[in-house]
Protein backbone atom coordinates (compact mmCIF):
# COMPACT_ATOMS: atom_id res chain seq x y z
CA UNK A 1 25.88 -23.21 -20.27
CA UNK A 2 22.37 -21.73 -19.50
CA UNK A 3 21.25 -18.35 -21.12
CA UNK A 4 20.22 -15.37 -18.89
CA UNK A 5 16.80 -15.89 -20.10
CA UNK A 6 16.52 -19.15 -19.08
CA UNK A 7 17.95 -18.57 -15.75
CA UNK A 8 15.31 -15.94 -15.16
CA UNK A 9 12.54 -18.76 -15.81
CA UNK A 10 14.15 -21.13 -13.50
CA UNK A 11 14.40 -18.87 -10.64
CA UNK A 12 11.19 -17.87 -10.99
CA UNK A 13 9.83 -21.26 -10.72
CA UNK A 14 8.55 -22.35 -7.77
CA UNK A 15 9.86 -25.35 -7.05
CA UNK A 16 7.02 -27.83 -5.99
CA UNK A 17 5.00 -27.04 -8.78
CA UNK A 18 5.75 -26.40 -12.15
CA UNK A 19 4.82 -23.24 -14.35
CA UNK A 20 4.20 -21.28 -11.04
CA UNK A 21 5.79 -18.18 -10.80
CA UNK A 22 6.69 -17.18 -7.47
CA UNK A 23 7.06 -13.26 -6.43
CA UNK A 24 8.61 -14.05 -3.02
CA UNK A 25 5.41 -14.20 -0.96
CA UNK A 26 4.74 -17.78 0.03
CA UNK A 27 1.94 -19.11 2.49
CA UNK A 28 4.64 -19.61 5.37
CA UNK A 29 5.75 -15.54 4.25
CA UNK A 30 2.25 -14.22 4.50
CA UNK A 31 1.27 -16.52 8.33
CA UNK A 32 5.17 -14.69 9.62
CA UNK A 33 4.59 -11.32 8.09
CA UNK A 34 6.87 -8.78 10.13
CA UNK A 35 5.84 -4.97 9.92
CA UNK A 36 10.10 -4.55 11.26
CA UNK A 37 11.34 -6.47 8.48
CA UNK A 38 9.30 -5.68 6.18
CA UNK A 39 10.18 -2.96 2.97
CA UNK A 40 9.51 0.58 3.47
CA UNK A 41 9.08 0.06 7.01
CA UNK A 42 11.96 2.52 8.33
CA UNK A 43 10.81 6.20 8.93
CA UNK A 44 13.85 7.16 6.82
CA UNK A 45 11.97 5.16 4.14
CA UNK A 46 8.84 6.97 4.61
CA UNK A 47 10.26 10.33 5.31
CA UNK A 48 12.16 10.00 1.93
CA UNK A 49 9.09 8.85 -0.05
CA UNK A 50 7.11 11.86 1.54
CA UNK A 51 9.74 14.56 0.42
CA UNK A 52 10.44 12.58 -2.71
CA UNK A 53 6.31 13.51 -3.69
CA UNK A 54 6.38 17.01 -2.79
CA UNK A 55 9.50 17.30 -4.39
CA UNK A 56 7.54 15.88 -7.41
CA UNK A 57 4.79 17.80 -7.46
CA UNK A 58 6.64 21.30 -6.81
CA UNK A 59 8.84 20.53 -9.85
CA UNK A 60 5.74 18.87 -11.81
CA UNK A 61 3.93 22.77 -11.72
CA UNK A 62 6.93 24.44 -12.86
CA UNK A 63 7.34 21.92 -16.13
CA UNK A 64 3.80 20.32 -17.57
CA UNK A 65 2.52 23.25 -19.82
CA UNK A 66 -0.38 25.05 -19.56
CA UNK A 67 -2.93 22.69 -21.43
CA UNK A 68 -1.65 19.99 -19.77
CA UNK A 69 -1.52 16.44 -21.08
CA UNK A 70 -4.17 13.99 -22.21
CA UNK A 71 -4.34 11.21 -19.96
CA UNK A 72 -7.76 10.56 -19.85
CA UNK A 73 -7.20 6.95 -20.24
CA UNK A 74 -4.45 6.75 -17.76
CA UNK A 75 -6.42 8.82 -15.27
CA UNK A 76 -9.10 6.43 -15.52
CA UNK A 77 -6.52 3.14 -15.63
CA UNK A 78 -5.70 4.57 -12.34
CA UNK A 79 -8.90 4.98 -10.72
CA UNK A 80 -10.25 1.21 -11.99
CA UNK A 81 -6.81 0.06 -10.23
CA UNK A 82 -7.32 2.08 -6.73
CA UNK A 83 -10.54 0.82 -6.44
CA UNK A 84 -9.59 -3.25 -7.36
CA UNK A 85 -6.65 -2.65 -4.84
CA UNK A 86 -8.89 -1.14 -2.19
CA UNK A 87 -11.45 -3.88 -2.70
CA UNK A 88 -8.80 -6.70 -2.50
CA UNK A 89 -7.55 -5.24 0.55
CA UNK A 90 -11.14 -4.41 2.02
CA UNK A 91 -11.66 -8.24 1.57
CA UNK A 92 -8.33 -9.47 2.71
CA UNK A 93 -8.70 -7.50 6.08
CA UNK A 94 -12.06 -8.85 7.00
CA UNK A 95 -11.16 -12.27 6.05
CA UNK A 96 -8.49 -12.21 8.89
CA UNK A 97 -10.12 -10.20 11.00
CA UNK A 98 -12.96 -12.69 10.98
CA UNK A 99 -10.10 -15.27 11.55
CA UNK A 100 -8.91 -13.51 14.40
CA UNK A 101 -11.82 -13.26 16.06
CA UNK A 102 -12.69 -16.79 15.90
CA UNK A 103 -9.33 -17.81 17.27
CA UNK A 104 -9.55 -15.31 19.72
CA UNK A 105 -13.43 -16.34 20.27
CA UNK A 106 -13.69 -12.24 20.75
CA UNK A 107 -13.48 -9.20 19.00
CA UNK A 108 -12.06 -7.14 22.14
CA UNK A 109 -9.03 -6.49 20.43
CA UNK A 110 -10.33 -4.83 17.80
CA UNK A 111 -11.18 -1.79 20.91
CA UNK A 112 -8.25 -3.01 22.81
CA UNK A 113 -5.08 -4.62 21.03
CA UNK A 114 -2.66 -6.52 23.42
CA UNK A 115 0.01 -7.46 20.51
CA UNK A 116 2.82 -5.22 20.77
CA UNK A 117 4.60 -6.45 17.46
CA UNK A 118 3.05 -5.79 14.17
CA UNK A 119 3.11 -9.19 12.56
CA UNK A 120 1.27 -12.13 11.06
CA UNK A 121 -1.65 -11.95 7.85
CA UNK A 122 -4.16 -9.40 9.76
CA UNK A 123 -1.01 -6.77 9.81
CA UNK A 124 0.40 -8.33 6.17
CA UNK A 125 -2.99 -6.85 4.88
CA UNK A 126 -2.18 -3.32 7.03
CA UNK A 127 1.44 -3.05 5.70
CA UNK A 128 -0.37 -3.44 2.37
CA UNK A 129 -2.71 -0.72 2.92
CA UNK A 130 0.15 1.13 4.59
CA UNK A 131 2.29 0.42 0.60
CA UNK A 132 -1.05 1.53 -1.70
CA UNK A 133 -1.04 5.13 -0.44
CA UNK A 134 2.02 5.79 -1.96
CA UNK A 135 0.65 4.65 -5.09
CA UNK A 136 -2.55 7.12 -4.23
CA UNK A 137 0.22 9.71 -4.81
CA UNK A 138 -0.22 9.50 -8.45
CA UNK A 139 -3.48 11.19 -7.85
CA UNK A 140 -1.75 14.04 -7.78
CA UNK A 141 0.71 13.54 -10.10
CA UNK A 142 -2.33 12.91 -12.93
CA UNK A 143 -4.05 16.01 -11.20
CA UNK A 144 -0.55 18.47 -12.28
CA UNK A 145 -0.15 16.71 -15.20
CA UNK A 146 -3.44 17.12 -16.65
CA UNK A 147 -3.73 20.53 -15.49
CA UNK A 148 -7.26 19.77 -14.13
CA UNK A 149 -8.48 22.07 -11.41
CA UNK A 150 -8.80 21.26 -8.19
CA UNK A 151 -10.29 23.22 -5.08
CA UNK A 152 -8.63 22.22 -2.48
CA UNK A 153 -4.85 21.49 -4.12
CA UNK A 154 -2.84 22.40 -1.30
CA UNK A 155 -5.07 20.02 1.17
CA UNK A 156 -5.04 17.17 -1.15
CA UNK A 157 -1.38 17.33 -1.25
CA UNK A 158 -1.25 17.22 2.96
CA UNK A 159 -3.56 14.42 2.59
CA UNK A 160 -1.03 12.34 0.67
CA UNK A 161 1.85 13.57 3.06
CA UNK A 162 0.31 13.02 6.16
CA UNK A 163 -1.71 9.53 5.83
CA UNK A 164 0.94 7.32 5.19
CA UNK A 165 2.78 8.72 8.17
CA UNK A 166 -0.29 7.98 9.81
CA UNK A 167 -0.89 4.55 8.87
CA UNK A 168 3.25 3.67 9.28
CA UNK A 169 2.26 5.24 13.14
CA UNK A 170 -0.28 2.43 13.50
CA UNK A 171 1.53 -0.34 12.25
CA UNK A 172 4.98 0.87 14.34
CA UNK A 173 2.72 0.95 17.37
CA UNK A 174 0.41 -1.70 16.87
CA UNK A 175 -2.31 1.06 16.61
CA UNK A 176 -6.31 -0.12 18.07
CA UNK A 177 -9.02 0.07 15.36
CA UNK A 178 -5.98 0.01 12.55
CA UNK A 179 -7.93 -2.86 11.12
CA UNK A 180 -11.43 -1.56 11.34
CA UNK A 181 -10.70 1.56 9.77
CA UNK A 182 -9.11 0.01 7.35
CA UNK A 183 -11.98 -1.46 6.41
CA UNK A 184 -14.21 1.00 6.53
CA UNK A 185 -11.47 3.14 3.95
CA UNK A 186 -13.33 0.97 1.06
């Protein structure tokens, strides 16, 4: 009989080559990426996660005290980690978007997109930038909890409310210049 723990390490393995960990995403997972099957893809999903943060951040004012908390390393964890995941994903996008274009042997559909399904690497890497603005959320979050001021509180909330409906809107209609402006986010 085989311990949990050891069960654990054999699931994880991948099995064509040993030591490998696998976290589900495989070469043949990232070529078929499907925005439709994909988590967090549902607007019930997103309308959730967007009334889940202001639910946050309403009840985060009423309970962090007045000095607020020291989190200056955490604060600036976060920020070294926004900017790695916005530079992976600045490189990831133009990778395939190069790709594309060379397959395509034109870069019309950046200006004019005739795919009507979100799916394969070039919207993997949207669907990715689409999953990091929830995690931009802690912004916020940090912001309450440290007590620091902001100006414009009430629009940097909207901001986190509103883009990833945006960016679900372009990869649920196969948006034109998703991609670019993706890019150009970094």
């Amino acid at each position: 009989m085989r311990d949990f723990g050891s069960t654990c390490r054999e699931d994880l393995q991948h099995p064509d080559v040993p030591g490998h960990l696998s976290l589900g995403l495989s070469m043949e997972s990232y070529s078929n990426f499907s925005w439709t099957s994909a988590p967090l893809s549902s607007s019930p999903a997103l309308a959730c996660l967007c009334a889940s943060y202001l639910c946050i951040v309403a009840l985060l004012q009423e309970f962090v005290p007045r000095e607020g908390f020291q989190l200056t390393r955490v604060a600036y964890a976060h920020n070294v980690l926004s900017c790695l995941i916005s530079a992976v994903l600045c490189v990831g996008c133009s990778v395939e978007m190069m790709r594309r274009c060379i397959a395509e042997r034109t870069a019309m559909w950046m200006f004019c997109e005739h795919l009507t399904v979100a799916k394969g690497p070039l919207f993997f890497w949207s669907y990715c930038f689409y999953v990091s603005k929830y995690y931009e959320m802690l912004d916020t979050v940090l912001s309450i909890c440290r007590r620091s001021s902001m100006p414009h509180f009430y629009f940097h909330v909207y901001h986190h409310c509103v883009v990833p409906a945006m960016v679900w809107g372009t990869l649920q209609w196969v948006s034109t210049l998703q991609h670019a402006g993706m890019v150009r986010a970094f």
